[in-house]
N, C-alpha and C. Protein backbone atom coordinates (compact mmCIF):
# COMPACT_ATOMS: atom_id res chain seq x y z
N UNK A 1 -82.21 34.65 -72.31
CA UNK A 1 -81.47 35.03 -71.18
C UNK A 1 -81.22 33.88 -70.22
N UNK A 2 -82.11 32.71 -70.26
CA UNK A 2 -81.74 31.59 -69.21
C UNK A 2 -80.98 30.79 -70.01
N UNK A 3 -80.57 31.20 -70.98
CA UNK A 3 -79.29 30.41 -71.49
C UNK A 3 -78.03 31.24 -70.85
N UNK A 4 -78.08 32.35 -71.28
CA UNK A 4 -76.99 32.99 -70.55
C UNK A 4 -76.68 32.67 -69.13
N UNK A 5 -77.28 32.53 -68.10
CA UNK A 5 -76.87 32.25 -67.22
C UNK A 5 -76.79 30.75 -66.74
N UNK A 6 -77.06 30.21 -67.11
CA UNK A 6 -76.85 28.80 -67.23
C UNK A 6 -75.37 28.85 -67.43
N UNK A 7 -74.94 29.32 -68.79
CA UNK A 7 -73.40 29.58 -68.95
C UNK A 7 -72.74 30.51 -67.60
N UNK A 8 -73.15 31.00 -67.45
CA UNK A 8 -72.57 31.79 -66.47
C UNK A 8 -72.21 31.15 -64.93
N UNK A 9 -73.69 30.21 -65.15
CA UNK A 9 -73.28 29.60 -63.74
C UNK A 9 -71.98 28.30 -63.98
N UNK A 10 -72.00 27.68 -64.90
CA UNK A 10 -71.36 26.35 -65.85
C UNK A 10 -70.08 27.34 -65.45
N UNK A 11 -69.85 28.39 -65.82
CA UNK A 11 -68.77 29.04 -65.82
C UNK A 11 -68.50 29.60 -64.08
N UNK A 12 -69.27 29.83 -63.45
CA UNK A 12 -68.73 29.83 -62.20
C UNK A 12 -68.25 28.45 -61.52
N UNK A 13 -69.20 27.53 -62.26
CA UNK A 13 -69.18 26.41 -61.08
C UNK A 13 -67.56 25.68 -61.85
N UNK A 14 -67.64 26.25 -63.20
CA UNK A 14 -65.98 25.68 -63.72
C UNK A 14 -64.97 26.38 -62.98
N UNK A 15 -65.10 27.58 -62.71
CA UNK A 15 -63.92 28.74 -62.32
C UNK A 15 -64.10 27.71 -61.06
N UNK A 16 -65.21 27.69 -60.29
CA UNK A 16 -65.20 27.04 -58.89
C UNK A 16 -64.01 25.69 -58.56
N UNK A 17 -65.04 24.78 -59.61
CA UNK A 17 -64.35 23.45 -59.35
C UNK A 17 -62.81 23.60 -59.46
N UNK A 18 -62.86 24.50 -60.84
CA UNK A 18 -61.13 24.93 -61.38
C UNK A 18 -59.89 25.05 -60.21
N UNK A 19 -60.87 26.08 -59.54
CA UNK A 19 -59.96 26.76 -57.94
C UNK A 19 -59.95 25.74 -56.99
N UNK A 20 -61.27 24.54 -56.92
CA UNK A 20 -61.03 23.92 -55.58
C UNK A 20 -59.83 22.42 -56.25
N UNK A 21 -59.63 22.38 -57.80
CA UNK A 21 -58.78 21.27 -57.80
C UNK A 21 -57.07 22.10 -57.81
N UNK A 22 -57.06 23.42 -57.85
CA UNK A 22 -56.18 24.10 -58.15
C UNK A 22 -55.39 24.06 -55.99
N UNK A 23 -56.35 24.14 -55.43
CA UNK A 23 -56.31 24.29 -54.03
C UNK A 23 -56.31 23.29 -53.88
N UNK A 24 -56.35 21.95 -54.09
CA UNK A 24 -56.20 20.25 -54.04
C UNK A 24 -55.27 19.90 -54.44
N UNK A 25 -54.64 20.67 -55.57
CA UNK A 25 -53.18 20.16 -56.37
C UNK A 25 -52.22 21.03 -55.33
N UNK A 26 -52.38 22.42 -54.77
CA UNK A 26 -51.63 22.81 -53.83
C UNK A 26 -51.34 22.69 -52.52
N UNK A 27 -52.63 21.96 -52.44
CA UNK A 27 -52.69 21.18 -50.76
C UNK A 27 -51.59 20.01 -50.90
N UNK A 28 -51.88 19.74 -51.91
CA UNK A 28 -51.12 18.10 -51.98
C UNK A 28 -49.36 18.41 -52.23
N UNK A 29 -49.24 19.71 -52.99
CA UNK A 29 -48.19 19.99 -53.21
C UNK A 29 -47.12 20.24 -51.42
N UNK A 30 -48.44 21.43 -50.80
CA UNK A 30 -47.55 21.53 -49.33
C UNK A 30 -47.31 20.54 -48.83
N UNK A 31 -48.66 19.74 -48.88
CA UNK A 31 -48.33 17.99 -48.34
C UNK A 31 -47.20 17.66 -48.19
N UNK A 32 -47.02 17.44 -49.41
CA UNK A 32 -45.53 16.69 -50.11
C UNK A 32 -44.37 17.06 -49.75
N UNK A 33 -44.72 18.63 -49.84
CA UNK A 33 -43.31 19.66 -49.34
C UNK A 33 -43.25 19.37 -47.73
N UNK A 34 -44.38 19.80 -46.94
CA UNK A 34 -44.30 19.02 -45.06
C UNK A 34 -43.52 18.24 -45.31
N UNK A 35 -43.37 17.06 -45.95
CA UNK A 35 -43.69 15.52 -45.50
C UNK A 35 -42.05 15.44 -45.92
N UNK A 36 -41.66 15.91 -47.02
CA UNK A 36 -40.36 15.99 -47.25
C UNK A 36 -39.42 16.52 -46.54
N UNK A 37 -40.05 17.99 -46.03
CA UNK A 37 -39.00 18.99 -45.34
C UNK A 37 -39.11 17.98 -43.64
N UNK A 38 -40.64 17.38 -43.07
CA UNK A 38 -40.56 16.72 -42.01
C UNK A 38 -38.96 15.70 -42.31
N UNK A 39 -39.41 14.49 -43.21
CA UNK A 39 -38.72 14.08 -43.08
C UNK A 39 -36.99 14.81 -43.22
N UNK A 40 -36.57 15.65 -43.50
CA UNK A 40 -35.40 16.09 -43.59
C UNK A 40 -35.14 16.53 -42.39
N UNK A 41 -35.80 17.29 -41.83
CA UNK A 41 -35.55 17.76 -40.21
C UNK A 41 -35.56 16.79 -39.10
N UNK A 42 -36.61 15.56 -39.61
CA UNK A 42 -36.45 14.50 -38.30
C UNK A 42 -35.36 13.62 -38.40
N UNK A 43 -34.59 13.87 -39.81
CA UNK A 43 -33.25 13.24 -39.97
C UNK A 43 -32.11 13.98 -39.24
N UNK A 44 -32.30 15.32 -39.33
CA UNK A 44 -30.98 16.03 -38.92
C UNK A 44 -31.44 15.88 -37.36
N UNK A 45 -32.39 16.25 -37.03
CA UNK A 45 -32.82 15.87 -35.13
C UNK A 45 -32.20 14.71 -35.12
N UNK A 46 -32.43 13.37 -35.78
CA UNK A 46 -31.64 12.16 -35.67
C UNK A 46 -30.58 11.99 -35.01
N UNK A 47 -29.84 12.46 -36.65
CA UNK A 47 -28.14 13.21 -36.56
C UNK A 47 -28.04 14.11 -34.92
N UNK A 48 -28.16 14.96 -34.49
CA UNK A 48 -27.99 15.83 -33.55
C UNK A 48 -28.50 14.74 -32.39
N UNK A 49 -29.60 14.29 -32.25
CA UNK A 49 -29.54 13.75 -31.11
C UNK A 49 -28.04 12.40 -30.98
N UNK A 50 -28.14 11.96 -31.82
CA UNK A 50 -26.52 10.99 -32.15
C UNK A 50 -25.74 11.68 -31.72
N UNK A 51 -25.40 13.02 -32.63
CA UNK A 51 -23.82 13.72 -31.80
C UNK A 51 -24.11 13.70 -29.98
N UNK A 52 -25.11 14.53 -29.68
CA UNK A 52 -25.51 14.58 -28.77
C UNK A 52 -25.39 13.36 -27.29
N UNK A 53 -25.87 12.17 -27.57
CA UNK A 53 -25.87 10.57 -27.14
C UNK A 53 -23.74 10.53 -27.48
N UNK A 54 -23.41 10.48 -28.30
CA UNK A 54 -21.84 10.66 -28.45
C UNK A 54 -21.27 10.87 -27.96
N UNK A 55 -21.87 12.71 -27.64
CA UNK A 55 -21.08 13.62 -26.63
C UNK A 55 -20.97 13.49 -25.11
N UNK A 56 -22.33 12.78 -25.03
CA UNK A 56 -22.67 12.57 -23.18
C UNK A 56 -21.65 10.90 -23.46
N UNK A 57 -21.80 10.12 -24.35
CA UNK A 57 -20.65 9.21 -23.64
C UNK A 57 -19.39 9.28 -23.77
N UNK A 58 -18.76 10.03 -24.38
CA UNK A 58 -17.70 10.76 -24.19
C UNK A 58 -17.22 11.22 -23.23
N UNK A 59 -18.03 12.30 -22.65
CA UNK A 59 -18.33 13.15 -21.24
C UNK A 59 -18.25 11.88 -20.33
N UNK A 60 -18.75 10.64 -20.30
CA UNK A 60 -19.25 9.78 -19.01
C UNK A 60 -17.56 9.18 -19.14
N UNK A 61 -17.44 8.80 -20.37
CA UNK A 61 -16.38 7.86 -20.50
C UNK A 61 -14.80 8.61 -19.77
N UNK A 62 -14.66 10.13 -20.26
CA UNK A 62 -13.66 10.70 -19.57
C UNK A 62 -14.20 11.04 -18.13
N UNK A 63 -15.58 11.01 -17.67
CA UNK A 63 -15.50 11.08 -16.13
C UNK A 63 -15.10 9.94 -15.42
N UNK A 64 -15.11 8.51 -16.63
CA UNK A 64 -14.80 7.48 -15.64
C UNK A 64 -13.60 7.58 -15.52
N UNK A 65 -12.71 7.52 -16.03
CA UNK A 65 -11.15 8.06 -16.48
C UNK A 65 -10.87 8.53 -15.89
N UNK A 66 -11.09 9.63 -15.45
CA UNK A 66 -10.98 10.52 -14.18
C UNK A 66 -10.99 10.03 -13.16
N UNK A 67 -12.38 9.43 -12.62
CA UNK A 67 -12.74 8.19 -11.36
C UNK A 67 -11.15 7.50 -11.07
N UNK A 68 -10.93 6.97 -12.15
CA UNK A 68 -9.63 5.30 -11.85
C UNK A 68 -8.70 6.01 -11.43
N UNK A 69 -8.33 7.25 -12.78
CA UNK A 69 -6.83 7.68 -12.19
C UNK A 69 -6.81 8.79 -10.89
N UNK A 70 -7.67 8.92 -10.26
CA UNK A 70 -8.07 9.34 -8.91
C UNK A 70 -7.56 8.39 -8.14
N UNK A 71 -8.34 7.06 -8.35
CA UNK A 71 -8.56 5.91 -7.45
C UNK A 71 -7.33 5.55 -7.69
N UNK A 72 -6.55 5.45 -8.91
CA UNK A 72 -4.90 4.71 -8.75
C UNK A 72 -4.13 5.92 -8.17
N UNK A 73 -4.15 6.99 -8.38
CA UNK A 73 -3.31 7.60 -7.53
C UNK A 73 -3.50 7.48 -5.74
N UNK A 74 -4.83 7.53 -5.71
CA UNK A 74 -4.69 7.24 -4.06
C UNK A 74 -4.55 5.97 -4.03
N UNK A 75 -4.66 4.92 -4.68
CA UNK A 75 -3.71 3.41 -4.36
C UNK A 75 -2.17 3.76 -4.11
N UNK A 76 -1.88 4.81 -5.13
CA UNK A 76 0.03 4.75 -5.53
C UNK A 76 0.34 5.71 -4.08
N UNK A 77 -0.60 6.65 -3.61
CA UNK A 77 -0.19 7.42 -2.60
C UNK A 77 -0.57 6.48 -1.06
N UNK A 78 -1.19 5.56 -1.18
CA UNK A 78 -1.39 4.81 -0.14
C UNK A 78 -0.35 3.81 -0.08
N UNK A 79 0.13 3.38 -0.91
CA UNK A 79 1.57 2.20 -1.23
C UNK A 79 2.42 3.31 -0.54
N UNK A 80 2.82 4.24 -1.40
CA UNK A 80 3.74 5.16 -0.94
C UNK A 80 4.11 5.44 0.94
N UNK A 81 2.54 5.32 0.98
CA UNK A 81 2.32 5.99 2.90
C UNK A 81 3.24 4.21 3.45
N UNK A 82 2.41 3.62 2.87
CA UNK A 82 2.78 1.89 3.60
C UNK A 82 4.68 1.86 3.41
N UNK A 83 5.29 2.54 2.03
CA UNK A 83 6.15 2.33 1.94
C UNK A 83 7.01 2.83 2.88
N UNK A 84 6.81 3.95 3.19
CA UNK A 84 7.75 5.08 4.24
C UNK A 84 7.42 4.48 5.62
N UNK A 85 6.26 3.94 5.63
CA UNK A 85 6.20 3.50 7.26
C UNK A 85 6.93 2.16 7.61
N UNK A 86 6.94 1.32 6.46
CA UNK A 86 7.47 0.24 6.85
C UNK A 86 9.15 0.44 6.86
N UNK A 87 9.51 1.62 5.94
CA UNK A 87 11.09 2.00 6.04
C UNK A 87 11.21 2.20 7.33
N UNK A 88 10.42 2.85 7.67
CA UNK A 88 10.22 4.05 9.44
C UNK A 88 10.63 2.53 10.00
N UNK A 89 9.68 1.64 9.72
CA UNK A 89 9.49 0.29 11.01
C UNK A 89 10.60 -0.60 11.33
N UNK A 90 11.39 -0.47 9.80
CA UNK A 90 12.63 -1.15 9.63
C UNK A 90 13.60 -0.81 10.26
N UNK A 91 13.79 0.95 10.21
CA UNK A 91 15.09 1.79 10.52
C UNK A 91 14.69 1.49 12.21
N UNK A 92 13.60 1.76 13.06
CA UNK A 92 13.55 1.53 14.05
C UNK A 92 14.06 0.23 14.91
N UNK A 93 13.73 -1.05 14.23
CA UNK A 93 13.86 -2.19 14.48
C UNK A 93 15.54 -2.61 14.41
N UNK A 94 15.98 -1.84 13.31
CA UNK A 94 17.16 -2.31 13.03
C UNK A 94 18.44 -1.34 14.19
N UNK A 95 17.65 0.00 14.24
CA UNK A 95 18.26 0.40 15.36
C UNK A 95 18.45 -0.08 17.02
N UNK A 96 16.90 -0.61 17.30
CA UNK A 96 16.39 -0.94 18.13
C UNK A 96 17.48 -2.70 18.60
N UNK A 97 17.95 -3.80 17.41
CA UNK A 97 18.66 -4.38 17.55
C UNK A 97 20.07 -4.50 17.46
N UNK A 98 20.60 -3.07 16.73
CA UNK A 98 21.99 -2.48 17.18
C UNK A 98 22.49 -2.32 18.52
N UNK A 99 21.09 -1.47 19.12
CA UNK A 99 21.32 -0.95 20.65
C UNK A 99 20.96 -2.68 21.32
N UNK A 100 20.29 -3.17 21.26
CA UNK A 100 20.69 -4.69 22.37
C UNK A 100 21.62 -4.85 21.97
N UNK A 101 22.03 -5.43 20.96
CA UNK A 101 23.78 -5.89 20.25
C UNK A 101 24.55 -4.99 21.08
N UNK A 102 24.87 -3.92 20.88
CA UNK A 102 25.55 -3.48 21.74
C UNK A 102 25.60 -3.68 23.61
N UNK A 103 24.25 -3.24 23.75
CA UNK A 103 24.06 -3.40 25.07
C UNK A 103 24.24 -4.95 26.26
N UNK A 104 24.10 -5.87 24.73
CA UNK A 104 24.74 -7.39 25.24
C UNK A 104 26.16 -7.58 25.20
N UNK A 105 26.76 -6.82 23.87
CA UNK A 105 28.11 -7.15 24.18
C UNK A 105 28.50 -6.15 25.18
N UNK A 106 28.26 -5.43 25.55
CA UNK A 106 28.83 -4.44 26.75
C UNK A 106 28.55 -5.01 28.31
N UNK A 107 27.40 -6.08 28.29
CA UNK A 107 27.05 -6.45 29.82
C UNK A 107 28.15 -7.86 29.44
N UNK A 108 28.16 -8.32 28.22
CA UNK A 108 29.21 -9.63 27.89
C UNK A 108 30.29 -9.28 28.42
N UNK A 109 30.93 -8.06 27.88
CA UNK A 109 32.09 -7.44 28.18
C UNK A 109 32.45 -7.03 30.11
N UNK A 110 31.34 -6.70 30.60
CA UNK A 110 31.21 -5.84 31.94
C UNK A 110 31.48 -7.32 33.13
N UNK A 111 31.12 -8.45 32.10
CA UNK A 111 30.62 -10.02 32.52
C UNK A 111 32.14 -9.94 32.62
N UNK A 112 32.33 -10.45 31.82
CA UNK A 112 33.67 -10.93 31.42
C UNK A 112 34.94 -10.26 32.47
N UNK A 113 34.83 -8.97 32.85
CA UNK A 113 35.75 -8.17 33.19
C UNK A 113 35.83 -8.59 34.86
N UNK A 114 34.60 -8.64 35.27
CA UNK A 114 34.47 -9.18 36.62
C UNK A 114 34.55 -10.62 36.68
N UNK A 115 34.40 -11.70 36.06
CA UNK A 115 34.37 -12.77 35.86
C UNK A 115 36.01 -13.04 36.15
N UNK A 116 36.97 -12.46 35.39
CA UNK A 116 38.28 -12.27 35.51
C UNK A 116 39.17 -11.75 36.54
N UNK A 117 38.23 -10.21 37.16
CA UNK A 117 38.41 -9.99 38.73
C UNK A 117 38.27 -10.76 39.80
N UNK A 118 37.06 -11.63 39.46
CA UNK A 118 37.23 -13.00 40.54
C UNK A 118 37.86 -13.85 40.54
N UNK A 119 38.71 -14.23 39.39
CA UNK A 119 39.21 -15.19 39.12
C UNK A 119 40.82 -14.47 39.87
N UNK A 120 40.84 -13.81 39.54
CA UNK A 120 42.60 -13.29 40.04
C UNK A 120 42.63 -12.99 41.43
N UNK A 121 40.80 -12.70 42.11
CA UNK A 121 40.92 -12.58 43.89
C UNK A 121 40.91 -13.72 44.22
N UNK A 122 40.41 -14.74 43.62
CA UNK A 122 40.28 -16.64 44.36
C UNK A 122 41.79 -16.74 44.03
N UNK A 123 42.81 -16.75 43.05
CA UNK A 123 43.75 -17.00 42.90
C UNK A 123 44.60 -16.69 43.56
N UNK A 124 44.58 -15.12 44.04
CA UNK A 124 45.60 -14.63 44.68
C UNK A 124 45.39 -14.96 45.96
N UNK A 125 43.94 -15.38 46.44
CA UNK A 125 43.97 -15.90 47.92
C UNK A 125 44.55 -17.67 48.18
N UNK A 126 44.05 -18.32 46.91
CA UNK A 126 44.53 -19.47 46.41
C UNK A 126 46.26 -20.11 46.50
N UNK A 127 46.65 -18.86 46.19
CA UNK A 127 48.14 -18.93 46.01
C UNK A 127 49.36 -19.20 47.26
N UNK A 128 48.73 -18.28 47.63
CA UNK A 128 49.32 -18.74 49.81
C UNK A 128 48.76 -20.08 49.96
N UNK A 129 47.56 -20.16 49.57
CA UNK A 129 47.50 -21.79 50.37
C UNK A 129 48.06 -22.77 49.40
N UNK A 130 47.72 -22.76 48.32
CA UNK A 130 48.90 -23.66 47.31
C UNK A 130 49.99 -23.52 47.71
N UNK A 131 50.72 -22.59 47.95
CA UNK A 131 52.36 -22.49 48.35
C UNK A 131 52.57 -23.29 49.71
N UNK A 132 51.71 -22.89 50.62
CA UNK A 132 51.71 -23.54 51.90
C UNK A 132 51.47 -25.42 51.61
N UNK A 133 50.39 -25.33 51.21
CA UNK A 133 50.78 -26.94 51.24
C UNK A 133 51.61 -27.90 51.12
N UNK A 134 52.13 -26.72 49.44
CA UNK A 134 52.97 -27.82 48.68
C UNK A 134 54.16 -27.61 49.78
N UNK A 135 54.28 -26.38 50.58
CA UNK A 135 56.07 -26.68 51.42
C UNK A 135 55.40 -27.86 52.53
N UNK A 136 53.82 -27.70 52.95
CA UNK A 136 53.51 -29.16 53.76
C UNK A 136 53.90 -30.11 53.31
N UNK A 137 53.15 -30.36 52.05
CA UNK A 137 53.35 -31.82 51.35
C UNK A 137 54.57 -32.26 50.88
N UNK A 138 54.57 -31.02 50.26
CA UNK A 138 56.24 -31.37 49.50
C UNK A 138 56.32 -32.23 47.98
N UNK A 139 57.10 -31.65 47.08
CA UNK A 139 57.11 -32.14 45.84
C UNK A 139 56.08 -32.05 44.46
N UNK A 140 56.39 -33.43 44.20
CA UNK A 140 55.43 -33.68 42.57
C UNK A 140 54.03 -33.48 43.20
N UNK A 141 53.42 -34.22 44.41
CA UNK A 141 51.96 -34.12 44.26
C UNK A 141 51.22 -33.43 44.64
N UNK A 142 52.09 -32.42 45.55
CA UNK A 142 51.52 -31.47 45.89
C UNK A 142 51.53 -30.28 44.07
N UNK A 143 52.12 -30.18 43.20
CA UNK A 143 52.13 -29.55 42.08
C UNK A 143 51.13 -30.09 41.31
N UNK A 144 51.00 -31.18 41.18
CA UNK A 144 49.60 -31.75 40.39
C UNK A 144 48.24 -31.57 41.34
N UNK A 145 48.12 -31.76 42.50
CA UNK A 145 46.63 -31.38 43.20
C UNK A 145 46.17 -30.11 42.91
N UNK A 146 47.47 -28.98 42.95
CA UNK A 146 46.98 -27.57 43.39
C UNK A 146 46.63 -27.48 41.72
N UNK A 147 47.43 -27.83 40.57
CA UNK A 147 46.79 -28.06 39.24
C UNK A 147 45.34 -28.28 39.08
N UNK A 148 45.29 -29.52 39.57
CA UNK A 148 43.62 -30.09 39.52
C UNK A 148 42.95 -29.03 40.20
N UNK A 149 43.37 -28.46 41.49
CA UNK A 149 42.77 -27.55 42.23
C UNK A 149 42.61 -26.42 41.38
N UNK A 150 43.02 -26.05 40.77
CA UNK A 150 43.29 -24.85 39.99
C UNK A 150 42.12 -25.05 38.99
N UNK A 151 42.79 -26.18 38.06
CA UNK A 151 41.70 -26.06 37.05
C UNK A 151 40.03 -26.52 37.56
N UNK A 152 39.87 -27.16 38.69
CA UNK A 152 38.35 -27.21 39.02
C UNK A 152 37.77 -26.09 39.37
N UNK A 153 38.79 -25.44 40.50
CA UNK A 153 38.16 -23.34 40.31
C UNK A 153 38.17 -22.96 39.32
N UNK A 154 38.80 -22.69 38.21
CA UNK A 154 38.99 -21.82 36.99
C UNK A 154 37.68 -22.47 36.43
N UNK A 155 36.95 -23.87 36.05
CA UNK A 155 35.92 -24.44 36.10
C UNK A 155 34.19 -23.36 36.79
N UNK A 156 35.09 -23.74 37.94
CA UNK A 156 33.64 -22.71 38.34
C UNK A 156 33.59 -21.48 38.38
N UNK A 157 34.56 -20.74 38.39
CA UNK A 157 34.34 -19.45 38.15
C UNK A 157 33.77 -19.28 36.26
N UNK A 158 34.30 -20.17 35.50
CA UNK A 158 34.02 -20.32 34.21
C UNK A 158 32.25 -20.32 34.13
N UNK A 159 31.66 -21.01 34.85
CA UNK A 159 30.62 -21.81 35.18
C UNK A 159 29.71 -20.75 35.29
N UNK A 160 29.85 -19.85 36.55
CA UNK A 160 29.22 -18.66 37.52
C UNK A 160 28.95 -18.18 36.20
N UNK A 161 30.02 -17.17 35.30
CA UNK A 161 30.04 -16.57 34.51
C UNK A 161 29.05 -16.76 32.89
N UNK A 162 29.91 -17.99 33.07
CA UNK A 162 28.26 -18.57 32.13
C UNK A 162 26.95 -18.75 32.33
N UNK A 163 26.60 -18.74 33.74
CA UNK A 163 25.17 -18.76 34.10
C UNK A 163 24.73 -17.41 34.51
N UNK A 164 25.50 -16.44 34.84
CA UNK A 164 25.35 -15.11 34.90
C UNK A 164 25.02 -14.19 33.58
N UNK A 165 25.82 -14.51 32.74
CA UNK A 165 25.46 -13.97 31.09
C UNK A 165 23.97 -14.64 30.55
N UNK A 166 23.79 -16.02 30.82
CA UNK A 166 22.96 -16.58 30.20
C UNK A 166 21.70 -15.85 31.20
N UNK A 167 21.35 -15.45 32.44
CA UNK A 167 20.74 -14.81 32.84
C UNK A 167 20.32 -13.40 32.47
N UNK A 168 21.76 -12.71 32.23
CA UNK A 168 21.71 -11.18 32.00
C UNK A 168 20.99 -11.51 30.18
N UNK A 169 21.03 -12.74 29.00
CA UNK A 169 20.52 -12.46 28.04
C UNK A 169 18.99 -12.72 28.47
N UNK A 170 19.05 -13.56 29.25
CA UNK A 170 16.95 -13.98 29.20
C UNK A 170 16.51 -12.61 29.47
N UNK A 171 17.04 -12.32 30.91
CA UNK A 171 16.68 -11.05 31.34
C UNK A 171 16.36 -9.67 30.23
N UNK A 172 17.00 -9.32 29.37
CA UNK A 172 17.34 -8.55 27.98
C UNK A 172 16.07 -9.14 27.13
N UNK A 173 16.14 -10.41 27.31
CA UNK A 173 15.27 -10.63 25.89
C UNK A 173 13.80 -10.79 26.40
N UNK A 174 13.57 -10.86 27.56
CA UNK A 174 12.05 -10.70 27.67
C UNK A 174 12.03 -9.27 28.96
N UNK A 175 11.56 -8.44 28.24
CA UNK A 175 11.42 -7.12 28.68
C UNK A 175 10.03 -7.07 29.51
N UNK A 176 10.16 -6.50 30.87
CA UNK A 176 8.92 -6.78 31.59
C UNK A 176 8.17 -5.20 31.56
């Protein structure tokens, strides 16, 4: 009988060892399978974190995009503002030197008109005494003096008139 169990134990401790290399070959098997399926999943996490990293610079790259053509439109709408104001500044200016232009040739003109009224009241008072002389004097030289006489008034009334305009422009051009 202590043979029999001797076998019996030979035979447990075989069934034993049997099961713990059977549970060693399957350990090693999940092993293998982890280690494989790990690596397959820390590849596709890889992959996904990539799309992922892709997608956010994508996302950054069209927010910058966004940023510029923001920033160039308010450049193009700020040109725009500068553009209309400086039209504004032009149309003003250019109006602004229509109305002196005008307003010089009209005091030129207003010049001129009185400049000419004086000239025909010195003349017409002029004229009696030219007439009178020349029947004093008599002849050629009395016709050439009242000439000279003539043209040295026509001179200064010329004169007045020119220093009167040249006044009425200073006056115009520096505005107090």
């Amino acid at each position: 009988m202590a043979r029999h169990k001797i076998q019996i134990r030979s035979r447990r401790a075989d069934s034993r060892i049997s099961g713990e290399v059977r549970r060693l070959d399957d350990l090693r098997k999940a092993d293998s399978e982890f280690s494989r399926m790990e690596r397959h999943y820390r590849s596709r996490l890889t992959k996904a974190e990539s799309k992922r990293l892709d997608a956010v610079a994508e996302t950054e790259k069209m927010r910058n995009d966004s940023l510029r053509a923001d920033d160039r439109a308010n450049v193009l709408l700020a040109a725009q503002r500068v553009d209309i104001t400086a039209t504004t500044l032009a149309e003003r200016v250019d109006t602004t030197a229509k109305a002196a232009a005008t307003a010089t040739e009209n005091s030129a003109v207003a010049l001129r008109i009185k400049a000419e009224a004086d000239g025909a009241v010195i003349n017409t008072r002029l004229a009696p005494l030219e007439q009178a002389r020349y029947e004093n004097a008599g002849g050629k030289q009395q016709g050439q003096e009242s000439r000279a006489q003539m043209h040295w008034t026509t001179e200064r009334v010329i004169a007045v008139a020119a220093i009167a305009f040249a006044a009425f422009e200073y006056y115009l051009s520096n505005p107090h």
